[in-house]
PDB file of N, CA and C in Angstrom:
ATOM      1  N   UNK A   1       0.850  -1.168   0.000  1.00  0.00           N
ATOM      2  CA  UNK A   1       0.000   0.000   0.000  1.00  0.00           C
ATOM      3  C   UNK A   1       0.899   1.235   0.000  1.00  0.00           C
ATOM      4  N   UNK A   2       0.759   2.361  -0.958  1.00  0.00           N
ATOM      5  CA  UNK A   2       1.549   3.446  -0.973  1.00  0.00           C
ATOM      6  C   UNK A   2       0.990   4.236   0.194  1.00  0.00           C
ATOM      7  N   UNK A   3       1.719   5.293   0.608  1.00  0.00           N
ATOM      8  CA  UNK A   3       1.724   5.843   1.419  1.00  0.00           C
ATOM      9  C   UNK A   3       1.198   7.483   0.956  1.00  0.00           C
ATOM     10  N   UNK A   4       0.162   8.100   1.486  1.00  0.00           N
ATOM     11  CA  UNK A   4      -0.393   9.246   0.344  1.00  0.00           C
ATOM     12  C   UNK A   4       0.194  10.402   1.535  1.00  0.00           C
ATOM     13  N   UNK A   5       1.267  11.080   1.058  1.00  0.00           N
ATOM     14  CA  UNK A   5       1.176  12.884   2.506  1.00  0.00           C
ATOM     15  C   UNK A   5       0.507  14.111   1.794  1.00  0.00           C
ATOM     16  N   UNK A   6      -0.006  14.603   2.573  1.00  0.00           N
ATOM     17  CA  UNK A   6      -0.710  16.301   2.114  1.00  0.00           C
ATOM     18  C   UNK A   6       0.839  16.407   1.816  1.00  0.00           C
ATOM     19  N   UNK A   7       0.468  17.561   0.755  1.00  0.00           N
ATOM     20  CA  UNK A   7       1.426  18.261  -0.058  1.00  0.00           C
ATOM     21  C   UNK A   7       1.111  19.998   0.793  1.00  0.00           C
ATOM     22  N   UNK A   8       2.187  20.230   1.029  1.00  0.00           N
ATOM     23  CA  UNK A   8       1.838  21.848   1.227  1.00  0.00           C
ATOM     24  C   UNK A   8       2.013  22.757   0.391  1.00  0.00           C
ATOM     25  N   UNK A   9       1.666  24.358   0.229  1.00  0.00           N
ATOM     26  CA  UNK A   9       2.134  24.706  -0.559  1.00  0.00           C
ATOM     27  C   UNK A   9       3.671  24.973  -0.944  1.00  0.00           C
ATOM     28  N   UNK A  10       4.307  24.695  -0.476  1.00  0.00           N
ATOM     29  CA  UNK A  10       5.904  24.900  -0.611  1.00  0.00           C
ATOM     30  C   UNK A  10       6.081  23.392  -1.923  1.00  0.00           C
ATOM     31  N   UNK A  11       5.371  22.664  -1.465  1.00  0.00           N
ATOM     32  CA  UNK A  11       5.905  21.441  -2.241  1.00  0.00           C
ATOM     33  C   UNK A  11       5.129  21.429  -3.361  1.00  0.00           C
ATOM     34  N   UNK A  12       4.567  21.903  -3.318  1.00  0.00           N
ATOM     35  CA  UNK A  12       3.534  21.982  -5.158  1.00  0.00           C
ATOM     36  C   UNK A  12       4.075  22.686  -6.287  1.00  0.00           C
ATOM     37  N   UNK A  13       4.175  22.476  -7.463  1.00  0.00           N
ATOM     38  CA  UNK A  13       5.357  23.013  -8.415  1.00  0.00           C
ATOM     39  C   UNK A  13       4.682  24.404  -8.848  1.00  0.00           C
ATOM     40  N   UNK A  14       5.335  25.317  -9.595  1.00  0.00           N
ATOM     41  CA  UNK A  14       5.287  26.458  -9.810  1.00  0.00           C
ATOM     42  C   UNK A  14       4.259  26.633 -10.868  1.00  0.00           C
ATOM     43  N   UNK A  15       3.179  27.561 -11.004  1.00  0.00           N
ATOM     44  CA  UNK A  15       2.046  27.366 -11.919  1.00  0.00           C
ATOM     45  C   UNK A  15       0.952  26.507 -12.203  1.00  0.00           C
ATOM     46  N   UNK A  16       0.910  25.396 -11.107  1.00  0.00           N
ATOM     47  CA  UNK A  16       0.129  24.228 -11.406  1.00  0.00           C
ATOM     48  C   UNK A  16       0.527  23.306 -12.286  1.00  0.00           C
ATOM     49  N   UNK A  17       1.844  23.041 -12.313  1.00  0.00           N
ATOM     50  CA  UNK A  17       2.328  22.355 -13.470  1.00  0.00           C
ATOM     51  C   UNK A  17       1.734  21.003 -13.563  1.00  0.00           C
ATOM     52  N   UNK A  18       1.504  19.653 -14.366  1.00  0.00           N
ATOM     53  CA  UNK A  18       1.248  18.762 -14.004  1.00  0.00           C
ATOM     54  C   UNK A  18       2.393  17.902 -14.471  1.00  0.00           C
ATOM     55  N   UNK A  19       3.278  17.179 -13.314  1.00  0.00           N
ATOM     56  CA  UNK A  19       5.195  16.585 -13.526  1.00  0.00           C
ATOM     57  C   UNK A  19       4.644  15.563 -14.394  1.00  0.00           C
ATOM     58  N   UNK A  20       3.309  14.530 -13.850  1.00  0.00           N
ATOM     59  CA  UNK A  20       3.677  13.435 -14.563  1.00  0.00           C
ATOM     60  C   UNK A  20       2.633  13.304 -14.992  1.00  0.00           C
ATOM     61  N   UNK A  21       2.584  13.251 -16.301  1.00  0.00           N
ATOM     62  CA  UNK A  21       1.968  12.916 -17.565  1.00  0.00           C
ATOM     63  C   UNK A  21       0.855  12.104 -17.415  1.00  0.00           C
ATOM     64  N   UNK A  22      -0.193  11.784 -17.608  1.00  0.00           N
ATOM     65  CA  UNK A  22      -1.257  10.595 -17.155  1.00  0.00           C
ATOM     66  C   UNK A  22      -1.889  10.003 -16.001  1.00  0.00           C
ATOM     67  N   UNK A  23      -1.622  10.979 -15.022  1.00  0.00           N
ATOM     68  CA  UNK A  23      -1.500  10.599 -13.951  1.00  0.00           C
ATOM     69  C   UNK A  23      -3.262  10.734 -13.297  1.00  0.00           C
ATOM     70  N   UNK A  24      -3.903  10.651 -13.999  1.00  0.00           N
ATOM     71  CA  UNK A  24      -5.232  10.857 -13.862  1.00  0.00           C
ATOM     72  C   UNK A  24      -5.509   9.692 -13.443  1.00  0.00           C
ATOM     73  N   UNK A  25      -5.130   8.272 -13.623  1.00  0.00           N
ATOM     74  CA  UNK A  25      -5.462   7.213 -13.793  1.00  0.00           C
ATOM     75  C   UNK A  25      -5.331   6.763 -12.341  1.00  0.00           C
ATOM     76  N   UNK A  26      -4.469   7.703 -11.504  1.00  0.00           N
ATOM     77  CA  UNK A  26      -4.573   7.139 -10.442  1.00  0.00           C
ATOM     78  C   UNK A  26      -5.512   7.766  -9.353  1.00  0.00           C
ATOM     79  N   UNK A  27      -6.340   8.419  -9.567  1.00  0.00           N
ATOM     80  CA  UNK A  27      -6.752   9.201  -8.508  1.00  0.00           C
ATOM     81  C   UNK A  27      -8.411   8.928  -9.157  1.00  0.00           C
ATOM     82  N   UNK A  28      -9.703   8.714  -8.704  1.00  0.00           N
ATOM     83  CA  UNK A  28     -10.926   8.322  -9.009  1.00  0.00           C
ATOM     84  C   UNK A  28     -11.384   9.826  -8.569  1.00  0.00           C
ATOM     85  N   UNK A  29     -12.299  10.256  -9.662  1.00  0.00           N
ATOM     86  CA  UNK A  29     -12.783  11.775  -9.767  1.00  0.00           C
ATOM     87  C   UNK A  29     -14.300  11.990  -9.935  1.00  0.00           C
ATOM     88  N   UNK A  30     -15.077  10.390  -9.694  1.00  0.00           N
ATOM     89  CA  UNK A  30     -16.040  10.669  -9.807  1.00  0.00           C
ATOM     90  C   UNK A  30     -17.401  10.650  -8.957  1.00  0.00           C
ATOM     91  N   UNK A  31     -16.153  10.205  -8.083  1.00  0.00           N
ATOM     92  CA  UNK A  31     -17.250  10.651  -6.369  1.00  0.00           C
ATOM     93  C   UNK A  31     -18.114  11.119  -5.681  1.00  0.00           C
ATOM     94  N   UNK A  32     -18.025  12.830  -6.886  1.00  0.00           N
ATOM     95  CA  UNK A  32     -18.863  13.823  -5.974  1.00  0.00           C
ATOM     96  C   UNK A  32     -19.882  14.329  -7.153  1.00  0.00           C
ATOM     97  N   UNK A  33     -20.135  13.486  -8.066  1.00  0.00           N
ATOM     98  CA  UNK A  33     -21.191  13.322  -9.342  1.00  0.00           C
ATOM     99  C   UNK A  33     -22.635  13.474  -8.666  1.00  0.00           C
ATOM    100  N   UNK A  34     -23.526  13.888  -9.255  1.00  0.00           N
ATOM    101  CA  UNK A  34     -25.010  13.708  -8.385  1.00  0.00           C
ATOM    102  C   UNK A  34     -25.733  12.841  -9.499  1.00  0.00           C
ATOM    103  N   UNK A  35     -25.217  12.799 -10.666  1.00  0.00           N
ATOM    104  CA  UNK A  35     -26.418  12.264 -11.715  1.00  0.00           C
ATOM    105  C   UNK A  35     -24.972  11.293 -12.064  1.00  0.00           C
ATOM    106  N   UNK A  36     -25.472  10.323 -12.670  1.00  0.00           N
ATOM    107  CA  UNK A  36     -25.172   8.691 -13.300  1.00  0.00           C
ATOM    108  C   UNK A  36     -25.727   8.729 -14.676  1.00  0.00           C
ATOM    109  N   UNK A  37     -24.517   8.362 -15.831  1.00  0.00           N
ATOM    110  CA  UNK A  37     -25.405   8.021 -17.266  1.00  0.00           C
ATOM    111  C   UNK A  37     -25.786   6.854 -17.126  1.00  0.00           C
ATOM    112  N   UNK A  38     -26.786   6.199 -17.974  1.00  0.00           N
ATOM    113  CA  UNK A  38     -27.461   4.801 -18.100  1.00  0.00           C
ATOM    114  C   UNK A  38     -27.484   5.033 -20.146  1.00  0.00           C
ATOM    115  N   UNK A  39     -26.906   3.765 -19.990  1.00  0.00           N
ATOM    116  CA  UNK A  39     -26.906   3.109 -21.379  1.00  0.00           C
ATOM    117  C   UNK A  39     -27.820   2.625 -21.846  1.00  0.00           C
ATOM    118  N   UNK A  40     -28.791   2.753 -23.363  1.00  0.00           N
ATOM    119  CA  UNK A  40     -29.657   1.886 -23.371  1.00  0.00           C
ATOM    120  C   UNK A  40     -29.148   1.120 -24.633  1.00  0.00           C
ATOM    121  N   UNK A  41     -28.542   0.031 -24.621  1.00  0.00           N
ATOM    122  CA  UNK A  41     -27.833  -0.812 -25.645  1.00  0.00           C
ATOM    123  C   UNK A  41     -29.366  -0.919 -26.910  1.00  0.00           C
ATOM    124  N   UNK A  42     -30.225  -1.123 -27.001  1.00  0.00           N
ATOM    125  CA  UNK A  42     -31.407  -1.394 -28.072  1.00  0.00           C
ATOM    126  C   UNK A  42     -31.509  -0.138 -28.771  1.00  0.00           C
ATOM    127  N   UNK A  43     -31.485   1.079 -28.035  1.00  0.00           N
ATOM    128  CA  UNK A  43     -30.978   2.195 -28.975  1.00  0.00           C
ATOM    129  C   UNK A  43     -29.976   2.467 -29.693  1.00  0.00           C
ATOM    130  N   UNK A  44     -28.883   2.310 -29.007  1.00  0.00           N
ATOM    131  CA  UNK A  44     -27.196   2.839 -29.366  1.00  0.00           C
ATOM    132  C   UNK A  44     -27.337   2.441 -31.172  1.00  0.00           C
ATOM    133  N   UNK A  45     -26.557   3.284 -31.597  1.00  0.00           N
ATOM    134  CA  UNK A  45     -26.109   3.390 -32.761  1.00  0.00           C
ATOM    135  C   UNK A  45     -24.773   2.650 -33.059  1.00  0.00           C
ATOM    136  N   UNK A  46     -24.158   3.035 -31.904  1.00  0.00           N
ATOM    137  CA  UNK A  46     -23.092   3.062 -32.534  1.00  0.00           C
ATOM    138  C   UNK A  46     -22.318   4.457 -33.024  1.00  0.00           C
ATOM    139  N   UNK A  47     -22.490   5.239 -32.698  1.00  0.00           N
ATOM    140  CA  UNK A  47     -22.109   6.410 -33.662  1.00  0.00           C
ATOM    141  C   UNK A  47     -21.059   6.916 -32.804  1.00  0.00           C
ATOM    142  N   UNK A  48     -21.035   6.749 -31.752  1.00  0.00           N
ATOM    143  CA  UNK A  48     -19.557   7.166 -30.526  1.00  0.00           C
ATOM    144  C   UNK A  48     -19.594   8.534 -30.408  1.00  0.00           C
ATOM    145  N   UNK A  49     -20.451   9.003 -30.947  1.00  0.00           N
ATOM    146  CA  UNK A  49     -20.381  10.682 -30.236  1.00  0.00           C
ATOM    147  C   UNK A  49     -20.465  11.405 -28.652  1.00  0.00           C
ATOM    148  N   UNK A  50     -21.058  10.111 -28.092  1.00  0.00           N
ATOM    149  CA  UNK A  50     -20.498  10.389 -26.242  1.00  0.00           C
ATOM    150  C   UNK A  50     -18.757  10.276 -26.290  1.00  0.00           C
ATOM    151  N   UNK A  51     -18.833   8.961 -26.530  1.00  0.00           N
ATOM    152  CA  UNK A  51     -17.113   8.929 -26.630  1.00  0.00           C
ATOM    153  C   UNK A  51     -16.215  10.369 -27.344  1.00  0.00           C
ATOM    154  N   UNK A  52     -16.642  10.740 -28.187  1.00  0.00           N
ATOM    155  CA  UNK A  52     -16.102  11.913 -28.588  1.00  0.00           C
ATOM    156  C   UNK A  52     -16.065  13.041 -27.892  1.00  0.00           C
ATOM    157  N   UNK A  53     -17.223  13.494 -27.499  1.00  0.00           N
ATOM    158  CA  UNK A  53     -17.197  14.296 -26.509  1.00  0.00           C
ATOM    159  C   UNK A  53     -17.127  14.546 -24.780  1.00  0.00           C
ATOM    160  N   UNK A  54     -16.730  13.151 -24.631  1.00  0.00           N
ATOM    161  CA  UNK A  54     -16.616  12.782 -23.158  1.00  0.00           C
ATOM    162  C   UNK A  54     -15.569  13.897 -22.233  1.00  0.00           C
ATOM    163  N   UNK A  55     -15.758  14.842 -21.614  1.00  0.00           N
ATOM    164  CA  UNK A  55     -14.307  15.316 -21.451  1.00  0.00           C
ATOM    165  C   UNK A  55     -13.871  14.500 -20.382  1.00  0.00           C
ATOM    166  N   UNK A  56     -14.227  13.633 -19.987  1.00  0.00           N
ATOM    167  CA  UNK A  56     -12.756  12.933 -18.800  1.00  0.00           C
ATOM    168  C   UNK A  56     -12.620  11.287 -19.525  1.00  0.00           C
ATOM    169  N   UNK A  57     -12.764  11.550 -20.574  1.00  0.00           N
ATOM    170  CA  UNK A  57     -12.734  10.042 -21.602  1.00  0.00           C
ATOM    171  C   UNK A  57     -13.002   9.041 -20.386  1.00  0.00           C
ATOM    172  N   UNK A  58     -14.587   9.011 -20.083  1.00  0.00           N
ATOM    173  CA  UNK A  58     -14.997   7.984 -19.087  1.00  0.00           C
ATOM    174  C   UNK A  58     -16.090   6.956 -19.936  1.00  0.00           C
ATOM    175  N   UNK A  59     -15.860   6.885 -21.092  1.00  0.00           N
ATOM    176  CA  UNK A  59     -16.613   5.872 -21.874  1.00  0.00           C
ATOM    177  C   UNK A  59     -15.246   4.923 -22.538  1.00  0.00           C
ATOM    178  N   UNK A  60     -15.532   3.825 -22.140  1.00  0.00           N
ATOM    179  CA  UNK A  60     -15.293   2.528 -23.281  1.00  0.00           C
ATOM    180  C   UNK A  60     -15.090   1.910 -24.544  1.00  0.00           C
ATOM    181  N   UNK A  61     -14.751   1.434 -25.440  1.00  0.00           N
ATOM    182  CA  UNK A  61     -15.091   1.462 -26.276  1.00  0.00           C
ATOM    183  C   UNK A  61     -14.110   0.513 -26.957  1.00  0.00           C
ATOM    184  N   UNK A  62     -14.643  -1.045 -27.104  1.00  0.00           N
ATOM    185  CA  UNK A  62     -14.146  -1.983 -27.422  1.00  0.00           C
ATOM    186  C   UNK A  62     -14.765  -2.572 -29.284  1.00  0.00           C
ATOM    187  N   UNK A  63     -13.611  -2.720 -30.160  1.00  0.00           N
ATOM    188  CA  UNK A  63     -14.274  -3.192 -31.182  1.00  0.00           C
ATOM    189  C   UNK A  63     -15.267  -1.796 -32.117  1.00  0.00           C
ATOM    190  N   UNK A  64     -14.440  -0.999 -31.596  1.00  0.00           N
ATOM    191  CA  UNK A  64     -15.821   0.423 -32.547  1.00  0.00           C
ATOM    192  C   UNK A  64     -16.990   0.065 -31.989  1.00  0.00           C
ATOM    193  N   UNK A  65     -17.753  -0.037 -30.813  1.00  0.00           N
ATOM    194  CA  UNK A  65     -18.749   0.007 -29.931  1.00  0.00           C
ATOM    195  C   UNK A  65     -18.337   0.144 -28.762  1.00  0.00           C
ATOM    196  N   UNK A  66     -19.617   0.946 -28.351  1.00  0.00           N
ATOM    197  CA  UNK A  66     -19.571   1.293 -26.659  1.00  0.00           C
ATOM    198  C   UNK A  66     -19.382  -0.259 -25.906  1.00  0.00           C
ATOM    199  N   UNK A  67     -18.629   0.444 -24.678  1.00  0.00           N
ATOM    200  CA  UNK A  67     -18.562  -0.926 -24.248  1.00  0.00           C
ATOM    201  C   UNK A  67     -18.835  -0.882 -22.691  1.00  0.00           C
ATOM    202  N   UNK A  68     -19.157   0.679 -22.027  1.00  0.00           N
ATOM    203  CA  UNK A  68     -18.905   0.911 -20.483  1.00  0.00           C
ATOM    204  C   UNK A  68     -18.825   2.216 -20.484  1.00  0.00           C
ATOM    205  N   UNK A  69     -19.277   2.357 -18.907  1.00  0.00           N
ATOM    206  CA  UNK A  69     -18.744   3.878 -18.615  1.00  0.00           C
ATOM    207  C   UNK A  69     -17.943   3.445 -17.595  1.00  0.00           C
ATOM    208  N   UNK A  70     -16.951   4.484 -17.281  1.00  0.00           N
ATOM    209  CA  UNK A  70     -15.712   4.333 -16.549  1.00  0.00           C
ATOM    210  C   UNK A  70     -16.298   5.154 -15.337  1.00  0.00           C
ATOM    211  N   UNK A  71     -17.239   5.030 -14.067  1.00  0.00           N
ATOM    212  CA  UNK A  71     -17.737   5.170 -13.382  1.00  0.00           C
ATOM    213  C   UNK A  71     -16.904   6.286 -12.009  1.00  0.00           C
ATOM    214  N   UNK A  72     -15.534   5.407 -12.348  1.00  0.00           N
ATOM    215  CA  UNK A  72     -14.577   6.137 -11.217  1.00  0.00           C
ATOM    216  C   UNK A  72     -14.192   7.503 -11.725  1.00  0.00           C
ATOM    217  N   UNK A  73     -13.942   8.088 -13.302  1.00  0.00           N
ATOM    218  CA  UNK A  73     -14.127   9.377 -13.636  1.00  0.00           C
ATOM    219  C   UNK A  73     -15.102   9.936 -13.845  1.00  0.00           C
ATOM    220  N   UNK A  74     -15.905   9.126 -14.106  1.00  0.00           N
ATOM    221  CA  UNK A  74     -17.504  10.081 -15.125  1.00  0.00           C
ATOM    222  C   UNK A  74     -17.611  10.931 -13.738  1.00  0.00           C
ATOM    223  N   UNK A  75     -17.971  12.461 -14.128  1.00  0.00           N
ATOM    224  CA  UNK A  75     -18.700  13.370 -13.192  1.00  0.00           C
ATOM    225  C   UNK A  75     -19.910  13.648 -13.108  1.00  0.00           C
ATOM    226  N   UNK A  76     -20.805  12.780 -14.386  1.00  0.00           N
ATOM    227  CA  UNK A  76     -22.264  13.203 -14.124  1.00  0.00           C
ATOM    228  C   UNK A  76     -22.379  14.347 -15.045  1.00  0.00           C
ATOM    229  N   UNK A  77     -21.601  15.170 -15.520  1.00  0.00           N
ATOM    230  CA  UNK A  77     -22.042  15.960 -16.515  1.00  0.00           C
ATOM    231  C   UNK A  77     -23.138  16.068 -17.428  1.00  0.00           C
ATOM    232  N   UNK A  78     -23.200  15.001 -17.940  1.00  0.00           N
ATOM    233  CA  UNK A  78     -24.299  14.825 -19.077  1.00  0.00           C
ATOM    234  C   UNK A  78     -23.804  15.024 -20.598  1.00  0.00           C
ATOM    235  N   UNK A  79     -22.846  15.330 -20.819  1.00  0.00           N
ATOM    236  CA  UNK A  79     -22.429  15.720 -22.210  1.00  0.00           C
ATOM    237  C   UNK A  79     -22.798  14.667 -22.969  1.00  0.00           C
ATOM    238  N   UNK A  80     -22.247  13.359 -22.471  1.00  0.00           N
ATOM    239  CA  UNK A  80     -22.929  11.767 -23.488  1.00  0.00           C
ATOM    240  C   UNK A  80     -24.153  12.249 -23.598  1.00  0.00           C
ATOM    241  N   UNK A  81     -24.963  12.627 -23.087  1.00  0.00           N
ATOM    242  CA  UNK A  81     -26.379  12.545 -23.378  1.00  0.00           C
ATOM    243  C   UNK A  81     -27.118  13.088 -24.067  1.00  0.00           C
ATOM    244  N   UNK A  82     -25.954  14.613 -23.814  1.00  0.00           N
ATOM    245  CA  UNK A  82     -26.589  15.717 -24.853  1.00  0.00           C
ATOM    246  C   UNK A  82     -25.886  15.238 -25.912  1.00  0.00           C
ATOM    247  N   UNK A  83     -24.956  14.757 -26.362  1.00  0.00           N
ATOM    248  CA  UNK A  83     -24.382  14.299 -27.482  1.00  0.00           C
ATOM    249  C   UNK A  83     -25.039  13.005 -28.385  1.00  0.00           C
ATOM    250  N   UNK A  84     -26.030  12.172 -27.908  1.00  0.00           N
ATOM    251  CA  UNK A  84     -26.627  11.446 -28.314  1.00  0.00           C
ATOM    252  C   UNK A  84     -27.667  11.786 -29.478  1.00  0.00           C
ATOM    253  N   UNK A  85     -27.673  11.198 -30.526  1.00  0.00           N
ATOM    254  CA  UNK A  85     -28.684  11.906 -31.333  1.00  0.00           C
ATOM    255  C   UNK A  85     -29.883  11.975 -30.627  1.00  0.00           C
ATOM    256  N   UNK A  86     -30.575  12.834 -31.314  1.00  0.00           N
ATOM    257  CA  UNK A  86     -32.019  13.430 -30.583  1.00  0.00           C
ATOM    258  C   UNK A  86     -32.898  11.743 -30.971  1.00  0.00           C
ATOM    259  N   UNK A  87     -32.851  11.587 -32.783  1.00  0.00           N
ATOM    260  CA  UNK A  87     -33.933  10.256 -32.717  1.00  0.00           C
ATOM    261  C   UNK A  87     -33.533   8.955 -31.950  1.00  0.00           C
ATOM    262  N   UNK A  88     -31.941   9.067 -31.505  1.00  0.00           N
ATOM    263  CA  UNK A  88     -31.282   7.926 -30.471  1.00  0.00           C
ATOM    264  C   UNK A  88     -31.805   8.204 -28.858  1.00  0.00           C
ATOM    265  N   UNK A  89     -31.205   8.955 -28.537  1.00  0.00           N
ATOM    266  CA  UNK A  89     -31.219   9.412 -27.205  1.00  0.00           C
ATOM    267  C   UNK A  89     -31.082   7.611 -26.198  1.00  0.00           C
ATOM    268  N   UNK A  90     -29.798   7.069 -26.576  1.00  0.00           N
ATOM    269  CA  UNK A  90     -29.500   5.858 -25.980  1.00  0.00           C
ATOM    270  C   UNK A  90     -28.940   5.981 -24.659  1.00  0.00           C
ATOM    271  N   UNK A  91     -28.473   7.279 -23.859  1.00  0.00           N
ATOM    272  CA  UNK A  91     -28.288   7.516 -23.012  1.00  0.00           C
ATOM    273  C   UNK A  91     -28.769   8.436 -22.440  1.00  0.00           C
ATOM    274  N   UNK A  92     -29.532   8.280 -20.948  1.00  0.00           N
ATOM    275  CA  UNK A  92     -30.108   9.161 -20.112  1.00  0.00           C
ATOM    276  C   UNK A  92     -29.101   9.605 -18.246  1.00  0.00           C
ATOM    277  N   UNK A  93     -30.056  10.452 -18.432  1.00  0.00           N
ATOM    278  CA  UNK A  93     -28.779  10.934 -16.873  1.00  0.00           C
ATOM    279  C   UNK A  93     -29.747  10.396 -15.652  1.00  0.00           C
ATOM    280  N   UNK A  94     -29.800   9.790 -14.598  1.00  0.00           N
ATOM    281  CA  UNK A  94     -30.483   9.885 -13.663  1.00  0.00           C
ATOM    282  C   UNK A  94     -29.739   9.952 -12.144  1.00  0.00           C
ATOM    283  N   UNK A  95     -30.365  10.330 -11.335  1.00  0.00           N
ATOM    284  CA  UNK A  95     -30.000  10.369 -10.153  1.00  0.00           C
ATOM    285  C   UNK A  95     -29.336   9.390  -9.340  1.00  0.00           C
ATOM    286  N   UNK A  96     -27.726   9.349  -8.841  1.00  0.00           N
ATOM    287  CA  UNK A  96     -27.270   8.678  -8.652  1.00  0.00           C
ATOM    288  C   UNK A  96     -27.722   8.252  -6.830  1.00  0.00           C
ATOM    289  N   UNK A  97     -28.014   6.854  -6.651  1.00  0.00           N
ATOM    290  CA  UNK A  97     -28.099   6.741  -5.751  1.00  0.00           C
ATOM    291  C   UNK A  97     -26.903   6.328  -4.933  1.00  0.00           C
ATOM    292  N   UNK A  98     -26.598   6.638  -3.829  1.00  0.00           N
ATOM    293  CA  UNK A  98     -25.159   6.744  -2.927  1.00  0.00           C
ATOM    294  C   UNK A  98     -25.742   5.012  -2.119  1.00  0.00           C
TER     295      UNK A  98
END
């Protein structure tokens, strides 16, 4: 088990830099979400335009099809949803229950 210390400000780099590259992967950002997407696979197209517009790339996508949402980033935004075609609308937002 790593060992996590508060950082103070003395130890945080100059400008908000970010040192290491990808490092998103380690830290889960989607905790404090209030709404949850839901997939409806009988709709989906296929057309990946959530995936496109995902900004914390929290969708899946195995084989050129959806394949998941990545639950530990998604924030609940809704962008998949609004990005869904209007005659698709394969994904809805609902209230996440804790």
């Amino acid at each position: 088990m790593s060992q996590i210390r508060e950082l103070g400000y003395k130890d945080l780099p100059l400008g908000g830099k970010i040192l290491d590259a990808g490092n998103s992967e380690n830290y889960e950002t989607g905790g404090w979400r209030t709404y949850v997407p839901v997939h409806d696979a009988e709709k989906c197209t296929n057309c990946l335009l959530c995936w496109i517009f995902c900004p914390d790339g929290a969708i899946f996508v195995k084989d050129g099809k959806w394949a998941g949402f990545d639950l530990k980033h998604c924030k609940g935004c809704g962008i998949c949803a609004e990005q869904c075609p209007p005659k698709v609308k394969a994904i809805t937002m609902v209230k996440e229950e804790k």
